[in-house]
PDB file of N, CA and C in Angstrom:
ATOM      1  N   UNK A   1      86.436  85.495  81.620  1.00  0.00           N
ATOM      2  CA  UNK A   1      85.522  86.602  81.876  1.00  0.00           C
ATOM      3  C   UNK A   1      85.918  87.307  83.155  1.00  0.00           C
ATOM      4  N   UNK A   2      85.414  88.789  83.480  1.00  0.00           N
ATOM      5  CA  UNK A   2      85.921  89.339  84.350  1.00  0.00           C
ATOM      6  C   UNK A   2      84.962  88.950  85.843  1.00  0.00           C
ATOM      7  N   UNK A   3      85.063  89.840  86.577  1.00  0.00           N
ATOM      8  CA  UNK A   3      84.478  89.511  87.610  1.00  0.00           C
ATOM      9  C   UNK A   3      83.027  90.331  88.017  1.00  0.00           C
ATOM     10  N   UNK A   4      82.501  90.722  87.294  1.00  0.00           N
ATOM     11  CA  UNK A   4      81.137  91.882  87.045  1.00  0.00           C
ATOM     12  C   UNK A   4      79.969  90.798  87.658  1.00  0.00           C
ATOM     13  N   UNK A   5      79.635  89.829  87.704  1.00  0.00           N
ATOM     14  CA  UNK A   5      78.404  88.860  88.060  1.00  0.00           C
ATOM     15  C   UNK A   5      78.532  89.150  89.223  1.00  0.00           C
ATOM     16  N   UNK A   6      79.793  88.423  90.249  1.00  0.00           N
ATOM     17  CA  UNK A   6      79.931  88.969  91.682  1.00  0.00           C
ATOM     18  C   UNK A   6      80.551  89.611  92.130  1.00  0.00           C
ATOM     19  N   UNK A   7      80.498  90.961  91.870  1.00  0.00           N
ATOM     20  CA  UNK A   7      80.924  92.201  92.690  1.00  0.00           C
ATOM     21  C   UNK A   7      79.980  93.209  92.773  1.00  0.00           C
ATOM     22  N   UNK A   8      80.419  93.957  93.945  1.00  0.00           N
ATOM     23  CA  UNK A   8      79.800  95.137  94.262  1.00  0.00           C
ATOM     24  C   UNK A   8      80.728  96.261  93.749  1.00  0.00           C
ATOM     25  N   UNK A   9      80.191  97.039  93.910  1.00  0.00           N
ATOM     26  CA  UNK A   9      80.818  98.193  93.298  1.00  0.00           C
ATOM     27  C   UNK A   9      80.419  99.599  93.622  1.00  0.00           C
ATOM     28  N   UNK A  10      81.282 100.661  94.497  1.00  0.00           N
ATOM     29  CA  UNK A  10      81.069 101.958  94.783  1.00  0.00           C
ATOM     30  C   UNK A  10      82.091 102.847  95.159  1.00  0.00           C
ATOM     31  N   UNK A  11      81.655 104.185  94.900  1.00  0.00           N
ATOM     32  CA  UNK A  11      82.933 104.981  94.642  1.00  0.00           C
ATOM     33  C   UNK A  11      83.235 105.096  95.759  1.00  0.00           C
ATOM     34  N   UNK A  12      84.622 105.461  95.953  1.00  0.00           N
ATOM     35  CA  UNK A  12      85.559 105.870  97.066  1.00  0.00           C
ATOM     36  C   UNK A  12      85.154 107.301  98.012  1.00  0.00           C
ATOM     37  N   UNK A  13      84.714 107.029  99.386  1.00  0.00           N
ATOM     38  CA  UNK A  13      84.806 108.680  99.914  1.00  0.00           C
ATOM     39  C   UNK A  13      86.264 109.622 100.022  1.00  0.00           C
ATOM     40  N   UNK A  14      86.414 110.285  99.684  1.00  0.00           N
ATOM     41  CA  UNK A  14      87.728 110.896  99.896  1.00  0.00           C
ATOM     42  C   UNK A  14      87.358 112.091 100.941  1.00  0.00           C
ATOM     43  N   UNK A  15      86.028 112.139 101.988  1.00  0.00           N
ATOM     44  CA  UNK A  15      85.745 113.273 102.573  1.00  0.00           C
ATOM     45  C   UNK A  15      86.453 111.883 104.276  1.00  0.00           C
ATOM     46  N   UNK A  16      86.501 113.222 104.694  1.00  0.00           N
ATOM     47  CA  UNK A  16      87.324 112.510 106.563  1.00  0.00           C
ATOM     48  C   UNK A  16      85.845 112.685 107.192  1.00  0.00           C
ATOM     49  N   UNK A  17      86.206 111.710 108.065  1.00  0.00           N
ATOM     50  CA  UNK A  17      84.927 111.826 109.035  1.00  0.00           C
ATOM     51  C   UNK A  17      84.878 112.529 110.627  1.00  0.00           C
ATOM     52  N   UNK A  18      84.127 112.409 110.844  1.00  0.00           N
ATOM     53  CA  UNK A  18      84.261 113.103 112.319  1.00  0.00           C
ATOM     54  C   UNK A  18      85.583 112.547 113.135  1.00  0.00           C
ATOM     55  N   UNK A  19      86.357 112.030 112.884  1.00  0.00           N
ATOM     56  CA  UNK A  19      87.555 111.866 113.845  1.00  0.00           C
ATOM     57  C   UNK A  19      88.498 111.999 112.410  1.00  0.00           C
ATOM     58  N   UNK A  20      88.395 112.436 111.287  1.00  0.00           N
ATOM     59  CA  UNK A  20      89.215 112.729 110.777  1.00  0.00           C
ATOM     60  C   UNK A  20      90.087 111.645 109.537  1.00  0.00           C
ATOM     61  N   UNK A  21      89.605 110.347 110.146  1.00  0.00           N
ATOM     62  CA  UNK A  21      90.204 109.679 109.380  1.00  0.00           C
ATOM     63  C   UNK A  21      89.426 109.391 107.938  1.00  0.00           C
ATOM     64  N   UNK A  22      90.148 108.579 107.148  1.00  0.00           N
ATOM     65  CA  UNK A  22      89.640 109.171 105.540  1.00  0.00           C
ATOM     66  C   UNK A  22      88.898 107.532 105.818  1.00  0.00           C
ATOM     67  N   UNK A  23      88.249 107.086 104.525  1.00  0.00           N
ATOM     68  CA  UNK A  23      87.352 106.069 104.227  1.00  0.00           C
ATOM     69  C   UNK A  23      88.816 105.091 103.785  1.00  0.00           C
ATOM     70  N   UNK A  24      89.531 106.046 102.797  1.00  0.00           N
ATOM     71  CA  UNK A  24      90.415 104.976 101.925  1.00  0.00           C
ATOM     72  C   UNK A  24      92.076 105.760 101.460  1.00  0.00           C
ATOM     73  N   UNK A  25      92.869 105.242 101.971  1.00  0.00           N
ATOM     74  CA  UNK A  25      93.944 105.924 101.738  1.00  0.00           C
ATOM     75  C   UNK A  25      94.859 104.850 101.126  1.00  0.00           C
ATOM     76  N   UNK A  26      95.960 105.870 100.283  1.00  0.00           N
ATOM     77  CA  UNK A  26      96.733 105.341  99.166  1.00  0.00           C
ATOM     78  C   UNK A  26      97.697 104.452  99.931  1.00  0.00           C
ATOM     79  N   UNK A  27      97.970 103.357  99.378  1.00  0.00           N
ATOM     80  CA  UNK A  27      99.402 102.571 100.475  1.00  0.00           C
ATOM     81  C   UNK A  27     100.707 103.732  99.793  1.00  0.00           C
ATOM     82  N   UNK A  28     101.387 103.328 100.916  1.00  0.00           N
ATOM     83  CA  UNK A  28     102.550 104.108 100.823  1.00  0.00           C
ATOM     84  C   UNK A  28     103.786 104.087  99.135  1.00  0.00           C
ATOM     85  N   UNK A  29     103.483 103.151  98.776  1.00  0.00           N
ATOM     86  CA  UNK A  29     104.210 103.091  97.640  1.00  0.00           C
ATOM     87  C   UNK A  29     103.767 103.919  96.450  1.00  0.00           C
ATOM     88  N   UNK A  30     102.560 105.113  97.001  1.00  0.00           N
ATOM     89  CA  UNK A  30     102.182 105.924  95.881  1.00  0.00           C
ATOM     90  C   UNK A  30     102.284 107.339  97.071  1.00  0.00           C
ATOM     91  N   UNK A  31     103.186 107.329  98.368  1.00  0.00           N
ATOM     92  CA  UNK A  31     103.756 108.632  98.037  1.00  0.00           C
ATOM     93  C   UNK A  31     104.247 109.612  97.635  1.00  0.00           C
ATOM     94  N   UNK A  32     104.780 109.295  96.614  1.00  0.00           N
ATOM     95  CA  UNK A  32     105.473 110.038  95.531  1.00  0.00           C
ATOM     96  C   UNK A  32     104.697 111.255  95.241  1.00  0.00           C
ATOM     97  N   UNK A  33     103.419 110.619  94.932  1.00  0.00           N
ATOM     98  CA  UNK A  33     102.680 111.882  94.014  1.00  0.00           C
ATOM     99  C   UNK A  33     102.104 113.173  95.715  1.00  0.00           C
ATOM    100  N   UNK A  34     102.254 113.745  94.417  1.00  0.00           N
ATOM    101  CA  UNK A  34     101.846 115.122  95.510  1.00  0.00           C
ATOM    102  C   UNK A  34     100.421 115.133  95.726  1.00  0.00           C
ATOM    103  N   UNK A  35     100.017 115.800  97.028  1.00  0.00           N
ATOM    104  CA  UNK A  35      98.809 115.554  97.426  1.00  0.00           C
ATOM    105  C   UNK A  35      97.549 116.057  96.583  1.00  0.00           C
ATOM    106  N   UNK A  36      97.389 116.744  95.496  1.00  0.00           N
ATOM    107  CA  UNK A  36      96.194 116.779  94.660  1.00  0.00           C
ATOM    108  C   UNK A  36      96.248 115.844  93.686  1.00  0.00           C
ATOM    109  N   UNK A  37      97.787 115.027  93.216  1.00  0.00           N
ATOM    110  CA  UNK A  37      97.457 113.618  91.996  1.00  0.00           C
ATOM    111  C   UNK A  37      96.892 112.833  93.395  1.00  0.00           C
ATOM    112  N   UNK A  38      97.081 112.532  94.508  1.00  0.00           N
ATOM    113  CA  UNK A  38      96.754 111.315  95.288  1.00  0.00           C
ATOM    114  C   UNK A  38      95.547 111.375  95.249  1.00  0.00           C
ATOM    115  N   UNK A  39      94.654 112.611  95.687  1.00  0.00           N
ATOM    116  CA  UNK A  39      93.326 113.300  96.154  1.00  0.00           C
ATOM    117  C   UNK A  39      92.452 112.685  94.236  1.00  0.00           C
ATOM    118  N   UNK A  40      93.202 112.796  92.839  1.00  0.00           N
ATOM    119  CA  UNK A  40      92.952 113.204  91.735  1.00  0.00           C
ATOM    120  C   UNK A  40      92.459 110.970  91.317  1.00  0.00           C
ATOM    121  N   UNK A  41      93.895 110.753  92.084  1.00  0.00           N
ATOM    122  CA  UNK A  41      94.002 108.804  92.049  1.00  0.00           C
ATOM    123  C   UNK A  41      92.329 108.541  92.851  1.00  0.00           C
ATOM    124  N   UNK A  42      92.318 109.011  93.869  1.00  0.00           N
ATOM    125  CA  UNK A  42      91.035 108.349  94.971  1.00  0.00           C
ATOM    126  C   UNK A  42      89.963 108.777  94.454  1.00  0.00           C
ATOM    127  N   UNK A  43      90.014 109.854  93.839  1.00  0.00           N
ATOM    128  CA  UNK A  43      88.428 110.620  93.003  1.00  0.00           C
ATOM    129  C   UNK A  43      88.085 109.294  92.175  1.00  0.00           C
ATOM    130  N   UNK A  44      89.073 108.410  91.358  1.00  0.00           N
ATOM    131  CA  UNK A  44      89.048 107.846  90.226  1.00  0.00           C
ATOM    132  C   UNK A  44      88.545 105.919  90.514  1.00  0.00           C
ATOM    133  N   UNK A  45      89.203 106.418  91.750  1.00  0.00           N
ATOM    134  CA  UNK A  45      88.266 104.872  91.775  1.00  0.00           C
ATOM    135  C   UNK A  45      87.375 104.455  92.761  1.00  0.00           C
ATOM    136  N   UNK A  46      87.293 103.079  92.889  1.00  0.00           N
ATOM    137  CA  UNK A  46      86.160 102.602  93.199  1.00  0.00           C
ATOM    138  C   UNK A  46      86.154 101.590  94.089  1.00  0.00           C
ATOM    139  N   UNK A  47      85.763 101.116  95.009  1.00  0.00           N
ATOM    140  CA  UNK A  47      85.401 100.152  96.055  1.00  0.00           C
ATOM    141  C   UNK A  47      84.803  98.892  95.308  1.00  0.00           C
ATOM    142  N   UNK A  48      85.778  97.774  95.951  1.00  0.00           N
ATOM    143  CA  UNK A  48      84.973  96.887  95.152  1.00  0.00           C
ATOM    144  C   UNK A  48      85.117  95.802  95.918  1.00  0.00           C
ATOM    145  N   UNK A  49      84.057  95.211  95.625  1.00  0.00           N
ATOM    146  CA  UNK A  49      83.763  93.755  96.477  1.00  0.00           C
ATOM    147  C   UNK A  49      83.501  92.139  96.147  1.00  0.00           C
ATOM    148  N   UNK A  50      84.556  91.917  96.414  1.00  0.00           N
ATOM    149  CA  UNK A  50      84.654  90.370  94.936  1.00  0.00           C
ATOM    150  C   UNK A  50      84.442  89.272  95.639  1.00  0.00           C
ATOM    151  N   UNK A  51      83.506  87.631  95.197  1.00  0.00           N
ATOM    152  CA  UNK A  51      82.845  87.194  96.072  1.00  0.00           C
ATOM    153  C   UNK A  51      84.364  86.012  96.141  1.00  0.00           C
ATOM    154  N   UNK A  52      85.032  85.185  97.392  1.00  0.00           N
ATOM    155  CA  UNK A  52      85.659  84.420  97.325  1.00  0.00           C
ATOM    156  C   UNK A  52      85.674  83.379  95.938  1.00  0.00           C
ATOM    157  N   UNK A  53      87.211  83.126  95.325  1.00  0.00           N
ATOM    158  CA  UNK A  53      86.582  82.204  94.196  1.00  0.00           C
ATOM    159  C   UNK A  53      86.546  83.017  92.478  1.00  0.00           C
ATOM    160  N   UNK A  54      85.972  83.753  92.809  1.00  0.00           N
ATOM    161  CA  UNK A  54      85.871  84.724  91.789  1.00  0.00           C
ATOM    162  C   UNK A  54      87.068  85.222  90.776  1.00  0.00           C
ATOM    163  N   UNK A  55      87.154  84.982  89.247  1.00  0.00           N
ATOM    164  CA  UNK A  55      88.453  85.526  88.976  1.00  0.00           C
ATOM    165  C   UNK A  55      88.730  87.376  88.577  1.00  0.00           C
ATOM    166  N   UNK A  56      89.897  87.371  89.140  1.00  0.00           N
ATOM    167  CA  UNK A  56      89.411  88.949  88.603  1.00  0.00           C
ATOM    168  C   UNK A  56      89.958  89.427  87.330  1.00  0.00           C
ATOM    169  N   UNK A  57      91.142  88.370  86.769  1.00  0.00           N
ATOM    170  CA  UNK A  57      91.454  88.609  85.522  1.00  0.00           C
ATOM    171  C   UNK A  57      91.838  87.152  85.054  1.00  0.00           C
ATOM    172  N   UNK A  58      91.921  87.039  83.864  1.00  0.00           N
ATOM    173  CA  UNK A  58      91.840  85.665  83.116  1.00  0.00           C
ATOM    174  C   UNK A  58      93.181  86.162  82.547  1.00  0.00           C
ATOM    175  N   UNK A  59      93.997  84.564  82.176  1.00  0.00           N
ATOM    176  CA  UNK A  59      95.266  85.062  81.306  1.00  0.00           C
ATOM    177  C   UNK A  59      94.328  85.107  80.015  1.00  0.00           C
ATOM    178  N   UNK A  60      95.701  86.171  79.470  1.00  0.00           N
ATOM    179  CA  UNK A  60      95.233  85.952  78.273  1.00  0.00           C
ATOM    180  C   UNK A  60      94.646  87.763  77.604  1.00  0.00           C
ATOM    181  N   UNK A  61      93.616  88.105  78.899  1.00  0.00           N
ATOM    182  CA  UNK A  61      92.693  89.209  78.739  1.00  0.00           C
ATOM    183  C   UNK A  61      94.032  90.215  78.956  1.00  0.00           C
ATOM    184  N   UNK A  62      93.233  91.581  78.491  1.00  0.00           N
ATOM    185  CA  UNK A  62      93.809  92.924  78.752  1.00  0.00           C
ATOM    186  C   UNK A  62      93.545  93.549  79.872  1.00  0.00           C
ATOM    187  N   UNK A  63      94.555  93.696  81.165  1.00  0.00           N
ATOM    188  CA  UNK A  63      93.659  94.404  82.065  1.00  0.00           C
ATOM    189  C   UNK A  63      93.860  95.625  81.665  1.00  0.00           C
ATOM    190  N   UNK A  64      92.499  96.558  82.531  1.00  0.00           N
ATOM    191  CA  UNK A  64      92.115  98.052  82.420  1.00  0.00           C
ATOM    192  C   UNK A  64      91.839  98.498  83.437  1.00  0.00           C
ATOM    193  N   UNK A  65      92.440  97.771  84.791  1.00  0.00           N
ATOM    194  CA  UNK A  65      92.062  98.239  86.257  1.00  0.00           C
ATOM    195  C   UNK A  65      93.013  97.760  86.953  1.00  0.00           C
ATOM    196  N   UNK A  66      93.445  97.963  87.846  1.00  0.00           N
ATOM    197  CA  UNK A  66      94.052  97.881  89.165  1.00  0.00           C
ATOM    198  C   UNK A  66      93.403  97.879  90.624  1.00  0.00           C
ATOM    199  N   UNK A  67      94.184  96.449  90.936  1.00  0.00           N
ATOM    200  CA  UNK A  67      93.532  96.370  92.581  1.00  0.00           C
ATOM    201  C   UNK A  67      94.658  96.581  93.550  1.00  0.00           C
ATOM    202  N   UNK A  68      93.677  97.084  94.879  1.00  0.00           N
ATOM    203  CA  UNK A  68      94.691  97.046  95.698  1.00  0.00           C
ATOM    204  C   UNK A  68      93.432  96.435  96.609  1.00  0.00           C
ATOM    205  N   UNK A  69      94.323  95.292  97.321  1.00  0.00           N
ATOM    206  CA  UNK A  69      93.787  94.881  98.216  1.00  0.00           C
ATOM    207  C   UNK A  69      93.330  95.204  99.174  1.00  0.00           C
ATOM    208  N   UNK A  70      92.186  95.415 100.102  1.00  0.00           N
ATOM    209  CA  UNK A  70      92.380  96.071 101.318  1.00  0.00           C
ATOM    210  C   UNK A  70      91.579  95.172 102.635  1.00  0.00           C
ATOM    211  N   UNK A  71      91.459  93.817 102.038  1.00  0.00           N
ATOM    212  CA  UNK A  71      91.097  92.645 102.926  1.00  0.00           C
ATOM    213  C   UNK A  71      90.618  91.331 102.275  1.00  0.00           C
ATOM    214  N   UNK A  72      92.090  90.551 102.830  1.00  0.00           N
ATOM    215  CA  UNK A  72      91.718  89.407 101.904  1.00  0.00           C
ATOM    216  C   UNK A  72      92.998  88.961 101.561  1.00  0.00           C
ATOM    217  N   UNK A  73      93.035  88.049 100.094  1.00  0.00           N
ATOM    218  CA  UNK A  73      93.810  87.104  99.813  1.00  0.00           C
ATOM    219  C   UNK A  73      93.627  87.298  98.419  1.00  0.00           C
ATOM    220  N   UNK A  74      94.645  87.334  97.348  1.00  0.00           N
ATOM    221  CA  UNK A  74      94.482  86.889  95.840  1.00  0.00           C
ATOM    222  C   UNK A  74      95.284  86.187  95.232  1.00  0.00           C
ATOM    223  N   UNK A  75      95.025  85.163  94.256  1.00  0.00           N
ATOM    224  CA  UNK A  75      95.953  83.901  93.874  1.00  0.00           C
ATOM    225  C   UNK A  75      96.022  84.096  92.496  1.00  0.00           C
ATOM    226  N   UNK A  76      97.167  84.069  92.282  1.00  0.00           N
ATOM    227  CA  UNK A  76      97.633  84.127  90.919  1.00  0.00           C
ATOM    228  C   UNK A  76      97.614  82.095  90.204  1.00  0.00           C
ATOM    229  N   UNK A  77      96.988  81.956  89.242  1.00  0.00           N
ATOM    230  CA  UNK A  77      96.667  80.595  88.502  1.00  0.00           C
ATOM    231  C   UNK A  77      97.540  81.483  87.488  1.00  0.00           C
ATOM    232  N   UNK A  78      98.112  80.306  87.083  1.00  0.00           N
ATOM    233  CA  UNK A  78      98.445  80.846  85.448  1.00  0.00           C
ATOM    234  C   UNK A  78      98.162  79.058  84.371  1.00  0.00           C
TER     235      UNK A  78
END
């Protein structure tokens, strides 16, 4: 099963704040895309908050999401 019991879940700000810096920016390995697909990627997702322990994909299942880490640790079981 996925990880929906313990997580949080909320969309991404893509607005800068008073000093300019953004909420959530792309790691560098998705410079490629030009700055309205990057702006088009951050519209699309979502903040998420997974409780230690927690799996976020099971073998076996189909994933339909992508993580990027942005604090923390994830362990691959197979």
């Amino acid at each position: 099963t996925g990880p929906e019991s313990d997580t949080t879940e909320q969309p991404l700000s893509t607005t800068a704040d008073e000093t300019g810096s953004r909420e959530f920016q792309l790691p560098s390995v998705f410079s490629f895309l030009l700055p309205e697909e990057q702006e088009e990627f951050v519209s699309k997702a979502r903040s998420t908050t997974i409780e230690s322990g927690t799996p976020i994909i099971s073998e076996g299942e189909t994933g339909d999401s992508m993580y990027i880490i942005k604090n923390g640790v994830a362990r691959v079981v197979t």
